[in-house]
Protein backbone atom coordinates (compact mmCIF):
# COMPACT_ATOMS: atom_id res chain seq x y z
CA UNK A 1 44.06 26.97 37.36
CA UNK A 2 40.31 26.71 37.05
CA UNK A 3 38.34 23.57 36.90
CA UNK A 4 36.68 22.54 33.67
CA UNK A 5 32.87 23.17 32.61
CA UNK A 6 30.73 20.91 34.54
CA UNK A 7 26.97 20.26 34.85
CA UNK A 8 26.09 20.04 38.98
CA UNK A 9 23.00 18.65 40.37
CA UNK A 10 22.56 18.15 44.05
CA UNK A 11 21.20 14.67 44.52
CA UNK A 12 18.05 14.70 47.03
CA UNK A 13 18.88 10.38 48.25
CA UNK A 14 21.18 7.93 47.18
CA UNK A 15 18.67 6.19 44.43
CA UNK A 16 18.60 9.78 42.73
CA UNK A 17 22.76 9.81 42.90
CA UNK A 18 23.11 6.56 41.63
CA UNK A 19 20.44 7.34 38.53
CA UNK A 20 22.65 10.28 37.88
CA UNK A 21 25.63 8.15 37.85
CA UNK A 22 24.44 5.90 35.51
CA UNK A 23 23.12 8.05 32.86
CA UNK A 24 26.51 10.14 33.04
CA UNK A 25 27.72 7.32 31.61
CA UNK A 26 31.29 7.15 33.57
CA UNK A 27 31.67 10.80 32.79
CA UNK A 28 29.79 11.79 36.01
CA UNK A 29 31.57 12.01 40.01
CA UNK A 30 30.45 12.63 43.04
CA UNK A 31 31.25 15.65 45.49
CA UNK A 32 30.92 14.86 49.47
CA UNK A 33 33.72 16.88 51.03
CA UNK A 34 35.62 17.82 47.85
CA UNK A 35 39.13 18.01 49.89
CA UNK A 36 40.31 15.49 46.91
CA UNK A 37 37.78 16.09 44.33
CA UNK A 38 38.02 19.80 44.18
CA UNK A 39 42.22 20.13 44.05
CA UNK A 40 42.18 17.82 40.77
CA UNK A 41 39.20 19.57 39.77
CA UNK A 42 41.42 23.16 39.60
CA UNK A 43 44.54 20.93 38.12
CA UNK A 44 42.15 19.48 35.28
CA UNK A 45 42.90 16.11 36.50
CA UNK A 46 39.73 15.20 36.73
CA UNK A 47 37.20 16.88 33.81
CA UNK A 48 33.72 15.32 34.70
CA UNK A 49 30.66 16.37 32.28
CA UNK A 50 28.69 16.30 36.02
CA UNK A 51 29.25 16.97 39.18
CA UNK A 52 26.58 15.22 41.81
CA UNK A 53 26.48 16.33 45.47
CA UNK A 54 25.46 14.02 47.71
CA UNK A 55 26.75 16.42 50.60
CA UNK A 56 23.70 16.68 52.07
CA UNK A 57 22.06 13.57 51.81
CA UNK A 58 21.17 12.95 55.53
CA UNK A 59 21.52 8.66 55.09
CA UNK A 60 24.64 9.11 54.52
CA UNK A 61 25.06 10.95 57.57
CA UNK A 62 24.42 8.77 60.87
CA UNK A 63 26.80 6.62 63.02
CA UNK A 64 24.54 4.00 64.28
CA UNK A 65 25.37 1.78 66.87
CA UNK A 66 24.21 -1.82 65.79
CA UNK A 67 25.26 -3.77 69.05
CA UNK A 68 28.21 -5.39 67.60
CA UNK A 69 28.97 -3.11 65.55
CA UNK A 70 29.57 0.55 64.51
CA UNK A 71 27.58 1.51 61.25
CA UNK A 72 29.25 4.62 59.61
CA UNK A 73 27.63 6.60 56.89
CA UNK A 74 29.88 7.37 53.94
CA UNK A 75 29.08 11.52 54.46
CA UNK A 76 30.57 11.17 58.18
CA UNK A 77 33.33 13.67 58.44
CA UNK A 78 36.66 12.96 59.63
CA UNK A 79 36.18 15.35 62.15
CA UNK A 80 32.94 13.89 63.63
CA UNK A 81 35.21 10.35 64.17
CA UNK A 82 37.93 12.44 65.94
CA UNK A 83 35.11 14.46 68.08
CA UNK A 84 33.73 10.80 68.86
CA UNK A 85 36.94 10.00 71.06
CA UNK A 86 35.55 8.11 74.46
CA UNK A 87 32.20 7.54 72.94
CA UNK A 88 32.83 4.88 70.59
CA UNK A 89 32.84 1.64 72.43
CA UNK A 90 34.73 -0.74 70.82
CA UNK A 91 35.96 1.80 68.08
CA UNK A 92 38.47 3.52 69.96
CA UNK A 93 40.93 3.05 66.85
CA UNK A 94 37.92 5.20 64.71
CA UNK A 95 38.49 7.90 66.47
CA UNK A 96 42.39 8.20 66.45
CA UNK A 97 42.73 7.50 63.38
CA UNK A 98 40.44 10.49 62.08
CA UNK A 99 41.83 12.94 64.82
CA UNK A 100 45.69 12.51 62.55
CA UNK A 101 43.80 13.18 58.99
CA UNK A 102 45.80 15.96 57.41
CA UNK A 103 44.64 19.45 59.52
CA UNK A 104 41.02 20.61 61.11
CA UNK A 105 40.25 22.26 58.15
CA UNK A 106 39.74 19.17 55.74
CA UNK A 107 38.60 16.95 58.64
CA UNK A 108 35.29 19.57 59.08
CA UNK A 109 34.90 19.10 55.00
CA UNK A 110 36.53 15.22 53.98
CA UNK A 111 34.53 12.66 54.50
CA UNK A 112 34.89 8.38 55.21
CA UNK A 113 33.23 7.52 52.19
CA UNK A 114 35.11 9.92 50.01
CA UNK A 115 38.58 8.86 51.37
CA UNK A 116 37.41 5.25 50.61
CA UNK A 117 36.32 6.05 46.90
CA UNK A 118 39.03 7.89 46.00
CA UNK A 119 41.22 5.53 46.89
CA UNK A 120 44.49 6.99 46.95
CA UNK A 121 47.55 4.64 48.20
CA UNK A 122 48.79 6.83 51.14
CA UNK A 123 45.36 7.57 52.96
CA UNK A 124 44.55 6.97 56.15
CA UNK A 125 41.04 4.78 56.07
CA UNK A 126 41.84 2.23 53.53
CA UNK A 127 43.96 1.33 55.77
CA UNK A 128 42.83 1.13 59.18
CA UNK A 129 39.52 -0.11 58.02
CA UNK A 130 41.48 -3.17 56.38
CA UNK A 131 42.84 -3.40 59.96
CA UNK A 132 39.80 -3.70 61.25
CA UNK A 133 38.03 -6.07 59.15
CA UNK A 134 35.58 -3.74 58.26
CA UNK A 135 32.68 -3.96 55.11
CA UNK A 136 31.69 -1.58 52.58
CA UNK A 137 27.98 -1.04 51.89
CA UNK A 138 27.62 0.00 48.36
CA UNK A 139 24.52 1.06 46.85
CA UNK A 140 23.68 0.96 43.17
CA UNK A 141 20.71 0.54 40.70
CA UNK A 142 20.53 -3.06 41.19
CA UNK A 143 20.72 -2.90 44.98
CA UNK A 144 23.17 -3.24 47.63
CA UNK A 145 26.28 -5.23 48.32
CA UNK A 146 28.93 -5.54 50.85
CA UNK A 147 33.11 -5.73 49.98
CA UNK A 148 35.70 -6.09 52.66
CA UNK A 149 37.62 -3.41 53.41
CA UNK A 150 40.60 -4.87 52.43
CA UNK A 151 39.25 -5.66 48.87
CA UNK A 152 37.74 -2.67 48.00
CA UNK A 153 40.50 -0.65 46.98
CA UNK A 154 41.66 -2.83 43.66
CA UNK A 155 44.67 -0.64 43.18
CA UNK A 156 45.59 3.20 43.13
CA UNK A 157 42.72 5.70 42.31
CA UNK A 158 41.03 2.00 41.57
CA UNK A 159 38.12 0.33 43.55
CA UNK A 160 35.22 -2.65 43.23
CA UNK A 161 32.77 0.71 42.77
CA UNK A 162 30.63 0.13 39.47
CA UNK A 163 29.87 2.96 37.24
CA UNK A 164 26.24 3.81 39.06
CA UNK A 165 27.57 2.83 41.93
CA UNK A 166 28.37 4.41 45.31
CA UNK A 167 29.74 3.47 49.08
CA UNK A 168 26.84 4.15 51.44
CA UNK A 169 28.32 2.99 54.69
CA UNK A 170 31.16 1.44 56.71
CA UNK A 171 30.17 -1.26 58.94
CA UNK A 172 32.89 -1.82 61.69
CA UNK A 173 32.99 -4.60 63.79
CA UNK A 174 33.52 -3.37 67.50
CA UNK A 175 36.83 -4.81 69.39
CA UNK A 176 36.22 -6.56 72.73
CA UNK A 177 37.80 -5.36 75.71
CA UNK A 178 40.60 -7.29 75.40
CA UNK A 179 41.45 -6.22 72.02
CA UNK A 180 45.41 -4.22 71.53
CA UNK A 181 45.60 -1.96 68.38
CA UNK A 182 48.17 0.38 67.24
CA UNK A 183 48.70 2.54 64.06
CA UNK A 184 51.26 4.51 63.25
CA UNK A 185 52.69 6.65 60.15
CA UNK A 186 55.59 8.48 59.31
CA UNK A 187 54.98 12.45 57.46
CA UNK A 188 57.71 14.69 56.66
CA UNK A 189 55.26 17.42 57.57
CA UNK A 190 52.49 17.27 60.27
CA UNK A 191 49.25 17.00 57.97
CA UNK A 192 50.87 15.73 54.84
CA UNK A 193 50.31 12.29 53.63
CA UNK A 194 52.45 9.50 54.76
CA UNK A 195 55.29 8.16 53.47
CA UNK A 196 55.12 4.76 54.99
CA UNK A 197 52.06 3.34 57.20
CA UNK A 198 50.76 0.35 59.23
CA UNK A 199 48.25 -0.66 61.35
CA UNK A 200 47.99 -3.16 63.96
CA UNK A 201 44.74 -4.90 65.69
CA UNK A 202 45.11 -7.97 67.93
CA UNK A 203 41.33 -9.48 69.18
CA UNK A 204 41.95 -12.79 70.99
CA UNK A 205 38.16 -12.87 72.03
CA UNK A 206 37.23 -12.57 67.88
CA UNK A 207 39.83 -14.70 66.52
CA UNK A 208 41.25 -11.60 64.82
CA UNK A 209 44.78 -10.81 63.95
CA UNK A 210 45.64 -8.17 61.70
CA UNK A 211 48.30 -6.52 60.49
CA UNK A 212 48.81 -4.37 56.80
CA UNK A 213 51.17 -1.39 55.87
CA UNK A 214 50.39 1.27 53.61
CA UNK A 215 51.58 4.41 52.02
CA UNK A 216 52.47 1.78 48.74
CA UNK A 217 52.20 2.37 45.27
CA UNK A 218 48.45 0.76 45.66
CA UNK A 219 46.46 -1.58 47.90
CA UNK A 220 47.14 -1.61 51.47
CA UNK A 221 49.19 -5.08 51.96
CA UNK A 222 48.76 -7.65 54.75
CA UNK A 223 51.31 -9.01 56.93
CA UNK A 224 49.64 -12.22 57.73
CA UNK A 225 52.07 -14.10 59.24
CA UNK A 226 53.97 -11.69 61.14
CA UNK A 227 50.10 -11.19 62.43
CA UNK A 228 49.92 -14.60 64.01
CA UNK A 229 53.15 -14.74 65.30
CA UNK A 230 52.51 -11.44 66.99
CA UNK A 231 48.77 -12.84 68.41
CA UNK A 232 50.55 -16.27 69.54
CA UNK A 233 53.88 -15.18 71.10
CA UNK A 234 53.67 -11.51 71.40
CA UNK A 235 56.09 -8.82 70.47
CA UNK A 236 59.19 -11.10 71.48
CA UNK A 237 57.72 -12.86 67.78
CA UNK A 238 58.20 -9.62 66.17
CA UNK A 239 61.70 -9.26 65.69
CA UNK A 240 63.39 -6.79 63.13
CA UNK A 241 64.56 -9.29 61.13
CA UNK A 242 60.62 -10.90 61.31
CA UNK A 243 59.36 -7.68 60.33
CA UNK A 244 61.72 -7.05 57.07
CA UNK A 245 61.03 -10.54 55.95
CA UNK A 246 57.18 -9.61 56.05
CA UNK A 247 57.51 -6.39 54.33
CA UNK A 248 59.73 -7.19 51.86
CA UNK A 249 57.35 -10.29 50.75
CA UNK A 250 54.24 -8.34 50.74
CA UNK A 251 55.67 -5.41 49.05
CA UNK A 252 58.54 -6.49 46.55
CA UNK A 253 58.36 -3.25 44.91
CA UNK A 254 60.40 -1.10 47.41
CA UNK A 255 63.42 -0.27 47.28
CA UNK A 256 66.08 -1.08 50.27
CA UNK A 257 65.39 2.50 51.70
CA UNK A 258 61.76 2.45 51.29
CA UNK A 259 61.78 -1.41 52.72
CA UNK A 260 63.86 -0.06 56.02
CA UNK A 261 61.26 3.17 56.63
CA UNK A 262 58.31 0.92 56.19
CA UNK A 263 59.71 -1.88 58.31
CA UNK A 264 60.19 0.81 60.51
CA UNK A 265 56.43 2.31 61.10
CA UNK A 266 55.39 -1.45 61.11
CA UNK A 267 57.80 -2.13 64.39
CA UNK A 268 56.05 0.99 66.02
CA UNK A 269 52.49 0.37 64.79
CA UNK A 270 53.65 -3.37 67.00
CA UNK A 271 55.51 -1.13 69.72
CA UNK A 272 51.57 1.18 70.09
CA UNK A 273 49.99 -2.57 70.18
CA UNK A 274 51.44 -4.16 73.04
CA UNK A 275 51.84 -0.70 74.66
CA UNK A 276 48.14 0.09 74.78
């Protein structure tokens, strides 16, 4: 299929994109990498009356390091995160992460930003960045705010984002030296999207103890207390029958199989943690 008539403009800064947005009037979306936008363009799932490119908007471009922490632009590609590997102090995870987004091909094109806005359940930074107690700068006519990570996405396809509004940077706090992480997912296909996920970050020097699954029918979910027990009495804390209690309270909604595979990822996510 072929997309639907659209008007395009190629925004020259974010103040321009977010004037555009407003007087589209909700009918309006933005393109960065178009690895989402453009397949539900073709499918008609998505019929905007404008199309705004903010692909080459160089502020949205940088990774700045800001001492104590990493300041991402929302037009970052996936593959710039993956080709950062070794030179992200502190953001080790970053990297990783990116380098298992889907194939080479739509990390050179998909960006941070766009993965974030489009919000669907089963991607990757939604996710980790929840894990990592990251902040999303969003930009909009009235100015700029920051959300958590982990309250940004509202539910599936669903996030804080106003109408005129759009995500101008990640800012991720860097892990201290004695910080463990893991994240792990489980595809039937290399490159495909997950069918269960979790991530895992342990910071004794910050306090910070983290643990959500993904891949659900919306909002990565946190696994608070299966977090602490993990941070005060290590994996030993983390036992299966620990781990299906957590799941099964922060996700309800699955059924015994789907409880079991996510359970699952969330013991190896652990298993990568104390490993690393």
């Amino acid at each position: 299929m072929k997309a639907a008539a659209f008007d395009y403009m190629r925004a020259r800064d974010v103040a321009e994109a977010c004037a555009a947005l407003a007087q589209g009037n909700g009918k309006a979306k933005l393109l960065a990498g178009g690895q989402s936008l453009g397949p539900m363009l073709n499918l008609r799932l998505a019929r905007p009356k404008l199309l705004i490119d903010v692909s080459r908007i160089q502020a949205l471009a940088g990774i700045e390091d800001k001492a104590d922490a990493w300041h991402i632009g929302a037009g970052v590609t996936h593959s710039r995160l993956e080709d950062a590997a070794g030179k992200l102090g502190g953001g080790a995870m970053l990297a990783h992460v990116a380098g298992g987004i889907a194939y080479r091909a739509v990390r050179n094109r998909g960006t941070i930003g766009g993965s974030l806005a489009h919000a669907d359940p089963a991607a990757d930074w939604p996710l980790a960045l929840a894990a990592l107690d990251a902040a999303v700068v969003i930009r909009g006519r009235a100015g700029s705010r920051r959300v958590a990570a982990d309250r940004f996405m509202k539910s599936a396809f669903t996030t804080e984002l106003a109408a005129d509004e759009i995500v101008e940077a990640i800012i991720v706090p860097k892990l201290s030296a004695g910080a463990r992480w893991g994240y792990h997912k489980f595809c039937r296909k290399t490159g495909e999207f997950p069918e269960a996920s979790a991530a895992c970050v342990l910071d004794p020097e910050r306090r910070l103890a983290r643990i959500y699954v993904g891949a659900l029918t919306g909002a990565p979910q946190p696994l608070a207390g299966l977090a602490r027990a993990a941070a005060e009495r290590g994996l030993a804390a983390c036992t299966r029958e620990a781990i299906h209690e957590a799941v099964a309270a922060a996700a309800p909604q699955l059924d015994a199989i789907d409880r079991r595979m996510h359970a699952g990822v969330v013991a190896r996510a652990l298993q990568k943690t104390f490993q690393s």
